[in-house]
N, C-alpha and C. Protein backbone atom coordinates (compact mmCIF):
# COMPACT_ATOMS: atom_id res chain seq x y z
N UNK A 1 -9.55 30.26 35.29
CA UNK A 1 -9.53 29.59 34.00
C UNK A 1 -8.56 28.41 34.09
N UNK A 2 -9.07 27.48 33.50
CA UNK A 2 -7.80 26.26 33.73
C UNK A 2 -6.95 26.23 32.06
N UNK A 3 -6.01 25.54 32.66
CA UNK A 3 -4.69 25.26 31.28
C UNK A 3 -5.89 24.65 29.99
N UNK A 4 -5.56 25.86 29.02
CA UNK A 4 -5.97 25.11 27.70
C UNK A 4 -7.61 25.22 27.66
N UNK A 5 -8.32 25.94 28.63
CA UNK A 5 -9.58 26.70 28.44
C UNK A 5 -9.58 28.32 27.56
N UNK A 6 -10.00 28.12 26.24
CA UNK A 6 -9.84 29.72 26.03
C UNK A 6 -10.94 30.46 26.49
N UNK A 7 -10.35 31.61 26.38
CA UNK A 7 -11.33 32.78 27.47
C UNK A 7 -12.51 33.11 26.66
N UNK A 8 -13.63 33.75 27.68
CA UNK A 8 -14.62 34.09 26.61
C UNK A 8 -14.86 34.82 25.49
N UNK A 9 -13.47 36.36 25.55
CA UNK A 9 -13.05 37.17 24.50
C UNK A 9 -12.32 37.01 23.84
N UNK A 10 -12.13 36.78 22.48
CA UNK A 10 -11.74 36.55 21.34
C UNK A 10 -10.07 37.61 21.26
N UNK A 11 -10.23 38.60 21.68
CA UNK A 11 -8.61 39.26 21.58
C UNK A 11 -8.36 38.81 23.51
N UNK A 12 -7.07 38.53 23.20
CA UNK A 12 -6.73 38.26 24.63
C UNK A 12 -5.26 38.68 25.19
N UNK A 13 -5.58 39.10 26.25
CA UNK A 13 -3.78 40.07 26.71
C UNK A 13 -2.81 38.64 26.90
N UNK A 14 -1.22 38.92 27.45
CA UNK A 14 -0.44 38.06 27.61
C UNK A 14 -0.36 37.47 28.85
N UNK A 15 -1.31 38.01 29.77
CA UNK A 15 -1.48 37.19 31.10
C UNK A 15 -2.61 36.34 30.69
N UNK A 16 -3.37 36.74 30.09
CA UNK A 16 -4.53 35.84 29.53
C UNK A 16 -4.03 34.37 29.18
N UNK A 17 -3.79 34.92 27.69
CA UNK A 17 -2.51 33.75 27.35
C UNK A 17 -1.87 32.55 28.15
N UNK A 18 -0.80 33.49 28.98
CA UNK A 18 0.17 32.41 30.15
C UNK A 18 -0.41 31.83 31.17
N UNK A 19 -2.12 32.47 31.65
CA UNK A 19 -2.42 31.63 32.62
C UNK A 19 -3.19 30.41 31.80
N UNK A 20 -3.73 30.80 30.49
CA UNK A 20 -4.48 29.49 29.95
C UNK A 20 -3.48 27.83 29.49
N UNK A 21 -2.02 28.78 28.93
CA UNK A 21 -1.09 27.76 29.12
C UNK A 21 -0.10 27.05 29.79
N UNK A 22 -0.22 27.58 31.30
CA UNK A 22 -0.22 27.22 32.31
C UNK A 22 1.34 27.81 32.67
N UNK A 23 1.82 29.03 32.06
CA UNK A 23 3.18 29.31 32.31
C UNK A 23 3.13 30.15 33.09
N UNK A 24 4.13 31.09 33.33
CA UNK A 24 4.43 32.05 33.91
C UNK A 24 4.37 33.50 33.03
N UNK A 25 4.34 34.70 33.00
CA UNK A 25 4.22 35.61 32.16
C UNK A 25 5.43 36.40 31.92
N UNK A 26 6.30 36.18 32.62
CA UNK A 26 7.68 36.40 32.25
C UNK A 26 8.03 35.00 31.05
N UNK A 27 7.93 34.14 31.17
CA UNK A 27 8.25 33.07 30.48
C UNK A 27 7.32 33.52 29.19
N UNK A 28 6.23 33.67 28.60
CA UNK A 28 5.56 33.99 27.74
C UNK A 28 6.66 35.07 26.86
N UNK A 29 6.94 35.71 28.20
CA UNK A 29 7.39 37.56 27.32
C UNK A 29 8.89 36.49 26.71
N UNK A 30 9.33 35.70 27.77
CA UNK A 30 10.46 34.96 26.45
C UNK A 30 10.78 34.91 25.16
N UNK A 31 9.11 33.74 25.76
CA UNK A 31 8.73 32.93 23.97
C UNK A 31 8.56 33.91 22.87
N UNK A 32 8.43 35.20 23.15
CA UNK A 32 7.81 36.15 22.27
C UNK A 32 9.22 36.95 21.73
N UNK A 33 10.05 37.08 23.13
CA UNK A 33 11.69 38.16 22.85
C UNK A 33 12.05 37.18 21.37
N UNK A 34 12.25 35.56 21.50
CA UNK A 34 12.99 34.81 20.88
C UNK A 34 12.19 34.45 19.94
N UNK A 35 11.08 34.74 19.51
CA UNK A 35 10.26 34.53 18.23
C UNK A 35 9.62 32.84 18.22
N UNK A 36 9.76 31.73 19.33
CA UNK A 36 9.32 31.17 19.89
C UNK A 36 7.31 31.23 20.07
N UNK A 37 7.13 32.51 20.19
CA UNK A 37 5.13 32.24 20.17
C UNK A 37 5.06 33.68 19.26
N UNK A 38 4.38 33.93 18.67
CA UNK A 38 3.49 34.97 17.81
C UNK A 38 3.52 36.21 18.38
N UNK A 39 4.33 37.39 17.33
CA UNK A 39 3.89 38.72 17.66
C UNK A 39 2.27 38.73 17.77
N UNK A 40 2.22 40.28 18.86
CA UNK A 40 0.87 40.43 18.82
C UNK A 40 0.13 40.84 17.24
N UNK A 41 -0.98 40.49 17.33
CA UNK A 41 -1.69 40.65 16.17
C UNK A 41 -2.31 42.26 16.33
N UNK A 42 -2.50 43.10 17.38
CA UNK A 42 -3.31 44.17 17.85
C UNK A 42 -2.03 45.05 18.92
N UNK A 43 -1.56 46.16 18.47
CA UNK A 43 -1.20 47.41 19.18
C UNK A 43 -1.98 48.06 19.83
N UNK A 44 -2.58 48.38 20.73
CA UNK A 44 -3.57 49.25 21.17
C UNK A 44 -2.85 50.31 21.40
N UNK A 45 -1.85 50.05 22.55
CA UNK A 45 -0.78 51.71 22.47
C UNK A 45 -0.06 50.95 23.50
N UNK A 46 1.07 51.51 23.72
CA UNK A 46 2.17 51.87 24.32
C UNK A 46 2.67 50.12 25.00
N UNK A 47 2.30 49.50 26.36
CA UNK A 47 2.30 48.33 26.68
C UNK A 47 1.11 47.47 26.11
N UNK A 48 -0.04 47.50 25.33
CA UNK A 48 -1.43 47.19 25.72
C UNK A 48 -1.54 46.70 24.47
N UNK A 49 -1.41 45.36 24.10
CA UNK A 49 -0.70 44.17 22.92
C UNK A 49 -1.66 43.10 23.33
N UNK A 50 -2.74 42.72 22.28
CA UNK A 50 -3.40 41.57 22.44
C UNK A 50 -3.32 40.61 21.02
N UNK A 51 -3.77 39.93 20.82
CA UNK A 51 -3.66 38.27 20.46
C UNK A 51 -5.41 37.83 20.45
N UNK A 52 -5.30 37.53 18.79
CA UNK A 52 -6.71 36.83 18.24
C UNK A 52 -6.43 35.14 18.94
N UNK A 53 -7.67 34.86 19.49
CA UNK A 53 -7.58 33.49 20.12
C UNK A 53 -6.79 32.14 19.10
N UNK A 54 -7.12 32.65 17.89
CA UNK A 54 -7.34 32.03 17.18
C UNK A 54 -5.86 31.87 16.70
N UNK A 55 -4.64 32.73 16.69
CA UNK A 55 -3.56 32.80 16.74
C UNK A 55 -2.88 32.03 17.66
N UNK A 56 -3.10 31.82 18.95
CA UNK A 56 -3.11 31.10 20.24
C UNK A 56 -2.96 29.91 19.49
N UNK A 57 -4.22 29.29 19.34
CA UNK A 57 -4.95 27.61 18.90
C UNK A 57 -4.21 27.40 17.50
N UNK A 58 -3.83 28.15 17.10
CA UNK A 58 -2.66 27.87 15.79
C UNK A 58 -1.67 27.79 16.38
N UNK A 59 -1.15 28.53 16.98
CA UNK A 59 0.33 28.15 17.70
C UNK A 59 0.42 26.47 18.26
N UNK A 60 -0.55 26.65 18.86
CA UNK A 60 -0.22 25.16 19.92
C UNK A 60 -0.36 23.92 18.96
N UNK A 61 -1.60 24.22 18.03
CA UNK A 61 -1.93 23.11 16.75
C UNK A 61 -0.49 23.08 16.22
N UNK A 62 0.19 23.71 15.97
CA UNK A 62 1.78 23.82 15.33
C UNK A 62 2.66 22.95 16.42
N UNK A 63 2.86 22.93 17.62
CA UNK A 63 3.59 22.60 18.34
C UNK A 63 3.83 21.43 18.66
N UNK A 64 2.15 20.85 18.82
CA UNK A 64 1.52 19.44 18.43
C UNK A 64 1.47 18.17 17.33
N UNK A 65 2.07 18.94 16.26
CA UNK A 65 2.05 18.46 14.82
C UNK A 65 3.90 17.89 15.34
């Protein structure tokens, strides 16, 4: 997937995420410790935390502004 392609599934994990915005996934888990990018929107259980795309494309639309 290249930087800034979203994936074909609509909920997406945090490697998903960091490889579409071209970071690292330790760096993601940062942005997230420091309130910097969006709690997950979806608990599934225990580690397993996904993100509506659409939360993503709001973030960055925010960043951009």
């Amino acid at each position: 997937m290249q930087k800034g392609t979203p994936p074909p599934c609509r909920l997406v994990s945090k490697r998903t995420i960091a490889n579409a915005l071209g970071v690292g996934l330790r760096t993601l888990e940062r942005w997230i410790a420091a309130g910097d990018f969006p709690a997950a929107d979806y608990r599934l259980s225990g580690q397993a935390h996904r993100w509506d795309w659409a939360t993503v494309e709001a973030w960055l639309a925010e960043r951009a502004a």
